[in-house]
N, C-alpha and C. Protein backbone atom coordinates (compact mmCIF):
# COMPACT_ATOMS: atom_id res chain seq x y z
N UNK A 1 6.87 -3.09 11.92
CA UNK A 1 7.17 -4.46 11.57
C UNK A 1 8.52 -4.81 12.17
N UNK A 2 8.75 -5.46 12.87
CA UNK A 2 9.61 -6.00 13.80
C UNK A 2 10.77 -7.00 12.89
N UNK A 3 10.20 -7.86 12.59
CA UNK A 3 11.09 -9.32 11.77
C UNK A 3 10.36 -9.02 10.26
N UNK A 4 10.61 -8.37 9.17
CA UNK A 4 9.70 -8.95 8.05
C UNK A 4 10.07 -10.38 7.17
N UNK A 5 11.03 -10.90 8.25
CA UNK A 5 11.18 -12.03 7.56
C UNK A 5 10.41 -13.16 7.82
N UNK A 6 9.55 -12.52 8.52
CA UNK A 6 8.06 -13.63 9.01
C UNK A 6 7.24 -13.18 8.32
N UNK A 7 6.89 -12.39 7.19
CA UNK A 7 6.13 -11.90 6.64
C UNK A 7 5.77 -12.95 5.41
N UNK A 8 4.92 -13.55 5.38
CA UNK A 8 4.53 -14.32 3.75
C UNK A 8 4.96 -13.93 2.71
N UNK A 9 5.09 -14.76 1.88
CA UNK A 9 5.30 -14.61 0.31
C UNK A 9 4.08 -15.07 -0.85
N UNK A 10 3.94 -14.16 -1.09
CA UNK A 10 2.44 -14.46 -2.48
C UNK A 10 3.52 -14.66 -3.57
N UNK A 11 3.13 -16.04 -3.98
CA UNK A 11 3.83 -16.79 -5.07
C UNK A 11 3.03 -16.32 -6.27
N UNK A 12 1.57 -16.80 -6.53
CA UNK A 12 0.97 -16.43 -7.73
C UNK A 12 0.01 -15.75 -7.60
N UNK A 13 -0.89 -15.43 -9.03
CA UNK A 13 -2.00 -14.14 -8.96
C UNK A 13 -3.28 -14.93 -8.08
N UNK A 14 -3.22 -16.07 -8.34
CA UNK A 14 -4.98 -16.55 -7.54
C UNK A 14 -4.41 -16.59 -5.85
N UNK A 15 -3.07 -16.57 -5.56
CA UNK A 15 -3.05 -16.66 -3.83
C UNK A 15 -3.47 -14.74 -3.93
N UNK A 16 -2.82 -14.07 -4.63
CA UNK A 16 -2.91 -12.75 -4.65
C UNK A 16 -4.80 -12.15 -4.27
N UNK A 17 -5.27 -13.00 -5.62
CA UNK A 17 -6.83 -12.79 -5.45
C UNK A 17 -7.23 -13.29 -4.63
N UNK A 18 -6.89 -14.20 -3.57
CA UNK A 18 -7.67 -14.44 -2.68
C UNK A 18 -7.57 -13.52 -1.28
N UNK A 19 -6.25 -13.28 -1.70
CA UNK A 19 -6.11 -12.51 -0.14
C UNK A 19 -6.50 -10.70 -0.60
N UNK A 20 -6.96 -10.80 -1.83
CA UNK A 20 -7.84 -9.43 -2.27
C UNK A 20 -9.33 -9.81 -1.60
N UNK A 21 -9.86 -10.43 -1.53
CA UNK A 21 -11.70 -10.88 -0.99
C UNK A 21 -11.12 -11.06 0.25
N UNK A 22 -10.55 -11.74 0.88
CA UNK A 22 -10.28 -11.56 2.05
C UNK A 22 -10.11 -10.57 2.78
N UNK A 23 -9.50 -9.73 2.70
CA UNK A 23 -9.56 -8.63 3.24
C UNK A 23 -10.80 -7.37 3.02
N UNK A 24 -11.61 -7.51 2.06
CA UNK A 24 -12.38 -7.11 1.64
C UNK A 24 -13.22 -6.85 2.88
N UNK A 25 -14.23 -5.91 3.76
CA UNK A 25 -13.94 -4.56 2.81
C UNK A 25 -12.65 -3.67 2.80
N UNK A 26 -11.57 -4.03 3.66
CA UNK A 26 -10.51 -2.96 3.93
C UNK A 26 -9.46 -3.39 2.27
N UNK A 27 -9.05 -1.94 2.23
CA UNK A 27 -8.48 -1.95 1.15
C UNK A 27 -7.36 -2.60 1.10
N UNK A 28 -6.52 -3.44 0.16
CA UNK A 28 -5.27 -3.69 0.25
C UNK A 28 -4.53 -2.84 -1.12
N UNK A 29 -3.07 -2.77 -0.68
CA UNK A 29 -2.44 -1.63 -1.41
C UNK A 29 -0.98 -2.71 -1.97
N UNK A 30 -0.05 -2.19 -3.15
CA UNK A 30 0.95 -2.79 -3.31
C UNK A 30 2.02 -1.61 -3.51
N UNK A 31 2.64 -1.49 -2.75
CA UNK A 31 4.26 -0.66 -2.60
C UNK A 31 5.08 -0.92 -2.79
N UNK A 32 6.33 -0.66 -3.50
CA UNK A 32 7.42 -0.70 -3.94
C UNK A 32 8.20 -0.14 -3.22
N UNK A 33 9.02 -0.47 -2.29
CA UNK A 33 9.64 0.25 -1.41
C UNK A 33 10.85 -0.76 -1.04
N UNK A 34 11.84 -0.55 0.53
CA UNK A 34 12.60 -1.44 0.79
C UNK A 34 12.24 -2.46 1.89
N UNK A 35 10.57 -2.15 2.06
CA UNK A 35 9.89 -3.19 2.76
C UNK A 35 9.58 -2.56 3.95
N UNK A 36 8.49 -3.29 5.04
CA UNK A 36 7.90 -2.43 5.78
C UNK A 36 9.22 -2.11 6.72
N UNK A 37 9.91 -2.95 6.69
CA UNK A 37 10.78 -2.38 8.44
C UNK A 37 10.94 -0.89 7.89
N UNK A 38 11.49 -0.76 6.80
CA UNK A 38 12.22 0.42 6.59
C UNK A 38 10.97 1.60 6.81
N UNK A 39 10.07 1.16 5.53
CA UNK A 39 8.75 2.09 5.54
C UNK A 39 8.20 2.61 7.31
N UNK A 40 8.01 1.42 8.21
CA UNK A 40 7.82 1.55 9.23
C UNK A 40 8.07 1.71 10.49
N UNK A 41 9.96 2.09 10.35
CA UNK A 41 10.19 1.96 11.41
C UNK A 41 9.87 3.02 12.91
N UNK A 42 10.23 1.98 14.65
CA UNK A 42 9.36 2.77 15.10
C UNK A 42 10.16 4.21 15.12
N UNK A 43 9.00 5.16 15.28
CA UNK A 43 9.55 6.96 15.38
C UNK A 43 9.58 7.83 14.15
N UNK A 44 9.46 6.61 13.00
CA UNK A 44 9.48 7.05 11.70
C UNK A 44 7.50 7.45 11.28
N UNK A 45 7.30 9.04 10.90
CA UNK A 45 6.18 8.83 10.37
C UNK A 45 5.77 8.02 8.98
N UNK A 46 5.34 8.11 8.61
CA UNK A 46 4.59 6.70 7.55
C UNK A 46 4.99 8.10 5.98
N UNK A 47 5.64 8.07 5.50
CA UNK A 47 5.41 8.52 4.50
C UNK A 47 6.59 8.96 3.26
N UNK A 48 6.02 9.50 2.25
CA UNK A 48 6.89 8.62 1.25
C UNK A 48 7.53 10.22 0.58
N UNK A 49 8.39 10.41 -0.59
CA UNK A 49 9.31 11.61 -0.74
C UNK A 49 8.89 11.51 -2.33
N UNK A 50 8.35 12.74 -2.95
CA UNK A 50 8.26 13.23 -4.01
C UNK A 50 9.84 13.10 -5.09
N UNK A 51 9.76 12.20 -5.91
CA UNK A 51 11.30 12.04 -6.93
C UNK A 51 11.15 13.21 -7.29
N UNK A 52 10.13 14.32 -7.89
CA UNK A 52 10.65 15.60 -8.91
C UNK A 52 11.39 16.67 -7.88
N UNK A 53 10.51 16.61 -6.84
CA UNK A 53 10.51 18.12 -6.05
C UNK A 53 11.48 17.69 -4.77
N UNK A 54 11.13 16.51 -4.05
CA UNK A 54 11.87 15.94 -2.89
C UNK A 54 11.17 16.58 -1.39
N UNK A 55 9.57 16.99 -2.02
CA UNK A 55 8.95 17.12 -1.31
C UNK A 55 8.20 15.77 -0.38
N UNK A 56 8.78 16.22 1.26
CA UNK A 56 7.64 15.03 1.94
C UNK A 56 6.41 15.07 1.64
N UNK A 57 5.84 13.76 1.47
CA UNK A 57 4.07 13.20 1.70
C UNK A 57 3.80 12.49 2.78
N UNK A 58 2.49 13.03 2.56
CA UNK A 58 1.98 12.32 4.57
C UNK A 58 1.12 11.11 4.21
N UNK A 59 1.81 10.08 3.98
CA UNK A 59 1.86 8.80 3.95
C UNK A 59 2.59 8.05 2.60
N UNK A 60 2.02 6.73 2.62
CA UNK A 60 3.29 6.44 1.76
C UNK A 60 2.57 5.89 0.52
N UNK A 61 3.41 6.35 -1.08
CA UNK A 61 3.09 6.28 -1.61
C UNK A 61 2.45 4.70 -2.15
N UNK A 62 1.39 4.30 -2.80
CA UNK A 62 1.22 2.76 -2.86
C UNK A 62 -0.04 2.81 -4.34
N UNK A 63 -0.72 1.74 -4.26
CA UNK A 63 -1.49 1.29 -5.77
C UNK A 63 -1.95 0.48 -4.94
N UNK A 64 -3.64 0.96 -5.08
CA UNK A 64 -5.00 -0.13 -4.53
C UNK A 64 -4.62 -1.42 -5.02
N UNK A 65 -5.20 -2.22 -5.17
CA UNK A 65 -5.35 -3.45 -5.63
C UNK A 65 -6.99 -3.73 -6.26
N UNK A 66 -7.53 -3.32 -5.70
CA UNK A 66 -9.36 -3.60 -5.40
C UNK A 66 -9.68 -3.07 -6.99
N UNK A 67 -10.55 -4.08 -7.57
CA UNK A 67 -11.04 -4.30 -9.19
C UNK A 67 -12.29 -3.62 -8.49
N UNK A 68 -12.03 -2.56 -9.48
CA UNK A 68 -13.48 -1.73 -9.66
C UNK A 68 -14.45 -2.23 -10.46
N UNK A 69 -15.30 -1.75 -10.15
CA UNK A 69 -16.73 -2.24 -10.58
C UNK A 69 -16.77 -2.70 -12.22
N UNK A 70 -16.85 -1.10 -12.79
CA UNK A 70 -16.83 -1.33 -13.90
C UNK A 70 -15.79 -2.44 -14.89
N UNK A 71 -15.06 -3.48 -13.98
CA UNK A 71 -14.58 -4.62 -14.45
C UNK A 71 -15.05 -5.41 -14.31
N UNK A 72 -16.20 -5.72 -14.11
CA UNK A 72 -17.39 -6.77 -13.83
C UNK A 72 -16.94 -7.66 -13.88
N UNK A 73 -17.02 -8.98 -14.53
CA UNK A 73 -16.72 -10.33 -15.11
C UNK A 73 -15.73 -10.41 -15.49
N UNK A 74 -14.53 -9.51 -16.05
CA UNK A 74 -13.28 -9.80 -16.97
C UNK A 74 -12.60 -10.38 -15.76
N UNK A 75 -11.42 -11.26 -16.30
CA UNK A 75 -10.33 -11.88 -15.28
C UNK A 75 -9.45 -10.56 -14.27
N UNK A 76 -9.89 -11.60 -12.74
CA UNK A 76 -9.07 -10.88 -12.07
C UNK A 76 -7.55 -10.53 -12.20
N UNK A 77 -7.25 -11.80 -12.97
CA UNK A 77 -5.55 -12.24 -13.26
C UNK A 77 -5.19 -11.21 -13.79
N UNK A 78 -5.61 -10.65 -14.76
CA UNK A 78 -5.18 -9.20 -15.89
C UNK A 78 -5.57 -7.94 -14.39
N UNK A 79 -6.54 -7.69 -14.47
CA UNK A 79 -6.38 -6.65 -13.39
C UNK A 79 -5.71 -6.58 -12.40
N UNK A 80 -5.25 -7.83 -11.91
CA UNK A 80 -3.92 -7.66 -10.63
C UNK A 80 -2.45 -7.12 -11.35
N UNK A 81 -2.66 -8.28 -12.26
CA UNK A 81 -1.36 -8.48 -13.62
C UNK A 81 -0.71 -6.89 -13.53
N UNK A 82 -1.68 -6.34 -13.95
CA UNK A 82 -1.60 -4.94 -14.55
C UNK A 82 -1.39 -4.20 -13.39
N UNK A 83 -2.18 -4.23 -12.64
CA UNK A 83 -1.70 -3.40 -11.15
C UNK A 83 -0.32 -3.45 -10.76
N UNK A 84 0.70 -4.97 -10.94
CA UNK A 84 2.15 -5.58 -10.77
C UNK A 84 2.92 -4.80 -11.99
N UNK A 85 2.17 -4.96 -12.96
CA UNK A 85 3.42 -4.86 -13.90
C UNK A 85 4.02 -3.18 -14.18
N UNK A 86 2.39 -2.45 -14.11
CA UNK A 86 2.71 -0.78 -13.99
C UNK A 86 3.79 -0.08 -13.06
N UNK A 87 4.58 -1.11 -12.37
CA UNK A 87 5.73 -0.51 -11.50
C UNK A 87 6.50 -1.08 -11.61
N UNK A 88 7.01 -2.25 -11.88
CA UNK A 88 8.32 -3.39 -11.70
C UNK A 88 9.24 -2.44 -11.97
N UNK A 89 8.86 -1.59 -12.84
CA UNK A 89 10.77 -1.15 -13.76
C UNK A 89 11.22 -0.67 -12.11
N UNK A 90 10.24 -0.44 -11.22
CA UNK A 90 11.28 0.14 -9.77
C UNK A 90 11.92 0.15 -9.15
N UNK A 91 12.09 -1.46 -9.12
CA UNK A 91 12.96 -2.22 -8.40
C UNK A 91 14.45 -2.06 -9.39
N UNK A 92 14.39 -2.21 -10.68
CA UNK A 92 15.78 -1.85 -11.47
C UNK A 92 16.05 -0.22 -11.37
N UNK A 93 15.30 1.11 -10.87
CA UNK A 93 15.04 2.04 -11.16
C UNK A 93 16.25 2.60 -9.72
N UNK A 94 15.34 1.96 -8.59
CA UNK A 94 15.92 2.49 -7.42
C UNK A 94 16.67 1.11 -6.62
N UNK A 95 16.83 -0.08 -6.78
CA UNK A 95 17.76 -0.75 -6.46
C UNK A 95 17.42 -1.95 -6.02
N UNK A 96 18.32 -3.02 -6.01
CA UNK A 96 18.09 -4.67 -5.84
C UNK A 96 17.60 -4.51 -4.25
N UNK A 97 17.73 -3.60 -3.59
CA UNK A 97 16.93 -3.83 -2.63
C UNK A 97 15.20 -3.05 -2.35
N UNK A 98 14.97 -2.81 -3.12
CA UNK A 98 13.46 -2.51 -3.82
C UNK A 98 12.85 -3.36 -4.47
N UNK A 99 11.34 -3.86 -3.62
CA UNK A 99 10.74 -4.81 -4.25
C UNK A 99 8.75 -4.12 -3.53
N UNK A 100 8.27 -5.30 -4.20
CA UNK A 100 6.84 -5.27 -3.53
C UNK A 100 6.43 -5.85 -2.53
N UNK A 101 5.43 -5.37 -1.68
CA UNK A 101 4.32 -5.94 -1.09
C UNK A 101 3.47 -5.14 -0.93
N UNK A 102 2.45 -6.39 -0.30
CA UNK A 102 1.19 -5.89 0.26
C UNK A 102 0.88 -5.83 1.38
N UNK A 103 -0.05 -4.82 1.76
CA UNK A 103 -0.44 -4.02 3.12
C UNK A 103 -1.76 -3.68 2.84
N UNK A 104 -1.83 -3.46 4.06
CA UNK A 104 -3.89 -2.94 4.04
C UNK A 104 -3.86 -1.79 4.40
N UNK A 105 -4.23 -0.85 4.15
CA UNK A 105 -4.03 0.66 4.76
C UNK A 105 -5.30 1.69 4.45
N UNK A 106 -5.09 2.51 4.98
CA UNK A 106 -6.07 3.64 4.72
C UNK A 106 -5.63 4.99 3.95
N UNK A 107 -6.21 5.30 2.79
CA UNK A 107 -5.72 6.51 2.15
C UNK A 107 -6.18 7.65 2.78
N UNK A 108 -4.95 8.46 2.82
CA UNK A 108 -5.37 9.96 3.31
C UNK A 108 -4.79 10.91 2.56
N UNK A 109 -5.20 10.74 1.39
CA UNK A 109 -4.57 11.61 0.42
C UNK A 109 -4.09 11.58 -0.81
N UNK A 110 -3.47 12.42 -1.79
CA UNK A 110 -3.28 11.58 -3.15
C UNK A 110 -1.67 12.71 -3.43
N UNK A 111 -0.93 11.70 -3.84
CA UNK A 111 0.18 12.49 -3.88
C UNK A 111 -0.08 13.10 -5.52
N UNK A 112 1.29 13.64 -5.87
CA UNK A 112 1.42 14.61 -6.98
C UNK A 112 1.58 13.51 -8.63
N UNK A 113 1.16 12.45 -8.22
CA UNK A 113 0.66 11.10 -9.59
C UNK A 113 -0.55 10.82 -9.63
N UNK A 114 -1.76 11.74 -8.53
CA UNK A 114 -2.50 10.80 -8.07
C UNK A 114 -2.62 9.75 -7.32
N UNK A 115 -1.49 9.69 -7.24
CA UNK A 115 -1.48 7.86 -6.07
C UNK A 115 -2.03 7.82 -4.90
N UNK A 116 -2.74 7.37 -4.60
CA UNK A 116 -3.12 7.41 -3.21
C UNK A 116 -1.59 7.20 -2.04
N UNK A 117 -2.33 7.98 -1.41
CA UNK A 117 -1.09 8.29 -0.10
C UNK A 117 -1.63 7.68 1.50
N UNK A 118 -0.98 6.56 1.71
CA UNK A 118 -1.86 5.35 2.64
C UNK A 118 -1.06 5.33 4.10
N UNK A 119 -1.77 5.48 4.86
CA UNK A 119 -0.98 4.67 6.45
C UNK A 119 -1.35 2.90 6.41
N UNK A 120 -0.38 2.71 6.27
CA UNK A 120 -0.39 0.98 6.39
C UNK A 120 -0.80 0.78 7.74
N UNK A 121 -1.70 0.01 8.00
CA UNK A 121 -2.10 -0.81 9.34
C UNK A 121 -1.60 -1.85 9.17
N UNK A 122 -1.10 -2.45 8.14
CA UNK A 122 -0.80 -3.74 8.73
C UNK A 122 0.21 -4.32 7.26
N UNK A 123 1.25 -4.84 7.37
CA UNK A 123 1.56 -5.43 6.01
C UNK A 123 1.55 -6.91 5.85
N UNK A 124 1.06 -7.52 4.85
CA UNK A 124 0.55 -8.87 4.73
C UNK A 124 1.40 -9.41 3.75
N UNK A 125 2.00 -9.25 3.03
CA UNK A 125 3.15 -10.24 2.60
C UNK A 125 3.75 -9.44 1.25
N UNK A 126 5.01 -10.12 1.10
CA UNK A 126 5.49 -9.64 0.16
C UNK A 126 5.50 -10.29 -1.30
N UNK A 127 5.60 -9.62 -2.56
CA UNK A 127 5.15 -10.29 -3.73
C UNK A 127 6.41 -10.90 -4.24
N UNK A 128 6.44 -12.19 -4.39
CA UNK A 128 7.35 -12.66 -5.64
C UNK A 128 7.85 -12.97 -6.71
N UNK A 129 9.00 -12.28 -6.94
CA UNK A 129 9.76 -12.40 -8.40
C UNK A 129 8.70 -13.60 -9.58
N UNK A 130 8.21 -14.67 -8.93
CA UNK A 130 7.45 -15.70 -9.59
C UNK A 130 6.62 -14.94 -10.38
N UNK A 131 5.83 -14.25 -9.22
CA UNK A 131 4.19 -13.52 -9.28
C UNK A 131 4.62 -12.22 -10.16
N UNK A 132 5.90 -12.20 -10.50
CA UNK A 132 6.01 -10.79 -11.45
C UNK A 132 6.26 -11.35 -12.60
N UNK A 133 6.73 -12.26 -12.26
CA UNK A 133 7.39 -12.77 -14.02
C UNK A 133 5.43 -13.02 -14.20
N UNK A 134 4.77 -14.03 -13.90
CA UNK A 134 3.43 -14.31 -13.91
C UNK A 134 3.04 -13.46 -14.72
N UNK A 135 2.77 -11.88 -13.91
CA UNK A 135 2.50 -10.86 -14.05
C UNK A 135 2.62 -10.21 -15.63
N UNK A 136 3.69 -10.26 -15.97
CA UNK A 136 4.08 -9.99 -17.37
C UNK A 136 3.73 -10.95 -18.36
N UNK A 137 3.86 -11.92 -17.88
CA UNK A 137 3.24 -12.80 -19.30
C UNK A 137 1.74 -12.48 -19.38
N UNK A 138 0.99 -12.29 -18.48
CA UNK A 138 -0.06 -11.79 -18.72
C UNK A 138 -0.06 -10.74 -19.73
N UNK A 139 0.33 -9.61 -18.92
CA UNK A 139 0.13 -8.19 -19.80
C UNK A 139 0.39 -8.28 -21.18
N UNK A 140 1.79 -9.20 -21.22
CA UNK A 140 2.13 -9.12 -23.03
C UNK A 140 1.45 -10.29 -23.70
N UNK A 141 0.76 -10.95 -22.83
CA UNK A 141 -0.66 -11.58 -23.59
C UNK A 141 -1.48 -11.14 -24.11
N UNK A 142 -1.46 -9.93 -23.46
CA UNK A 142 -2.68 -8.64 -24.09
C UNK A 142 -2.32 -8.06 -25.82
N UNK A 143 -0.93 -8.19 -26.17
CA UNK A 143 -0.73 -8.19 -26.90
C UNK A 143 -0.90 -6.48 -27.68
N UNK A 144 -1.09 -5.52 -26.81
CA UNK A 144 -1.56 -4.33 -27.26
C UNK A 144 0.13 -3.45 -27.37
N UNK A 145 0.50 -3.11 -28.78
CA UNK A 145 1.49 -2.44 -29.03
C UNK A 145 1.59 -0.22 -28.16
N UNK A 146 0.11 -0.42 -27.63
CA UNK A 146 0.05 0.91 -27.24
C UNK A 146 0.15 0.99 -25.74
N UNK A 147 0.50 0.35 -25.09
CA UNK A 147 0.62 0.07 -23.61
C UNK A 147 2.06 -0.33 -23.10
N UNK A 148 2.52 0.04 -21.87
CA UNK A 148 3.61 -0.50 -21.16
C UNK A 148 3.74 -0.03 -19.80
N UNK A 149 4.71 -0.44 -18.87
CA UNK A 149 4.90 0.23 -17.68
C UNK A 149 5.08 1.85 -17.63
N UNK A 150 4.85 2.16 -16.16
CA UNK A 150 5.35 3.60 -16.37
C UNK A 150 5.71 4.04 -15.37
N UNK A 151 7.00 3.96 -16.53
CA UNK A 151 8.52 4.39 -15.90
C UNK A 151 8.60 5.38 -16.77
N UNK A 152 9.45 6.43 -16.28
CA UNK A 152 9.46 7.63 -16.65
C UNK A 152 10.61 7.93 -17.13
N UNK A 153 11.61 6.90 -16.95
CA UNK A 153 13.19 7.17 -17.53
C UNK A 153 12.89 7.29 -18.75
N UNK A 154 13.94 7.98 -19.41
CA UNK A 154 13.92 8.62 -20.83
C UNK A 154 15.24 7.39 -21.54
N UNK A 155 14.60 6.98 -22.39
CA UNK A 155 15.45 5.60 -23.28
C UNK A 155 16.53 6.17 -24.09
């Protein structure tokens, strides 16, 4: 990625869902990182560093987007929602210059969370602060006292 400041901005969850069917069938992914230049730059292989061990992974760590089946009919809004909100604490975690986007990529692997471990082909825009706040009012719409992000810092 050359300029990512030509890169789009997804304001809310229905621009989000649309550019989920759109791309359909290729997967789209959401990463928390310092954005593709960094993730991608050229000479740099594609991949992301284990926080426990500080072991390299061969690609970079990310979160599908794509509503599985067994969510049939329920709102896409909560299943994106939830896909956004399970990481935000990251950006306060590892720094104001850590945020999201989205990319389409191919998994080749699953790092040590399970996460799928992706070569980005292509990154398609980045998510905004809007689309997170969004994001959360959803989830705590859900109203479920047994759920939250996961972040792993100890309170």
């Amino acid at each position: 990625m050359d300029d990512e400041r030509e890169l789009p901005t997804i304001d809310d969850l229905a621009e989000l869902a649309a550019a989920l069917d759109a791309a359909h069938p290729v997967e789209l992914y959401v990463r928390w990182s310092k954005g593709p230049a960094a993730d991608l730059a050229h000479g740099r292989a594609q991949s992301s560093r284990d926080d426990l061990t500080g072991v390299r992974l061969p690609g970079l760590s990310a979160n599908p987007l794509r509503v599985e089946q067994w969510w049939r009919d329920r709102p896409i809004e909560v299943w994106l929602a939830r896909r956004l909100y399970d990481y935000q604490h990251l950006s306060d975690q590892r720094g104001p210059a850590v945020r999201p986007w989205v990319l389409l990529g191919e998994e080749h692997g699953r790092g040590p969370d399970n996460e799928p471990l992706v070569r980005c082909l292509r990154a398609v825009a980045w998510i905004s602060d809007d689309l997170l706040k969004e994001a959360q009012t959803i989830v705590e719409a859900q109203n479920s006292d047994m759920w939250g992000p996961l972040d792993r810092r100890r309170g």
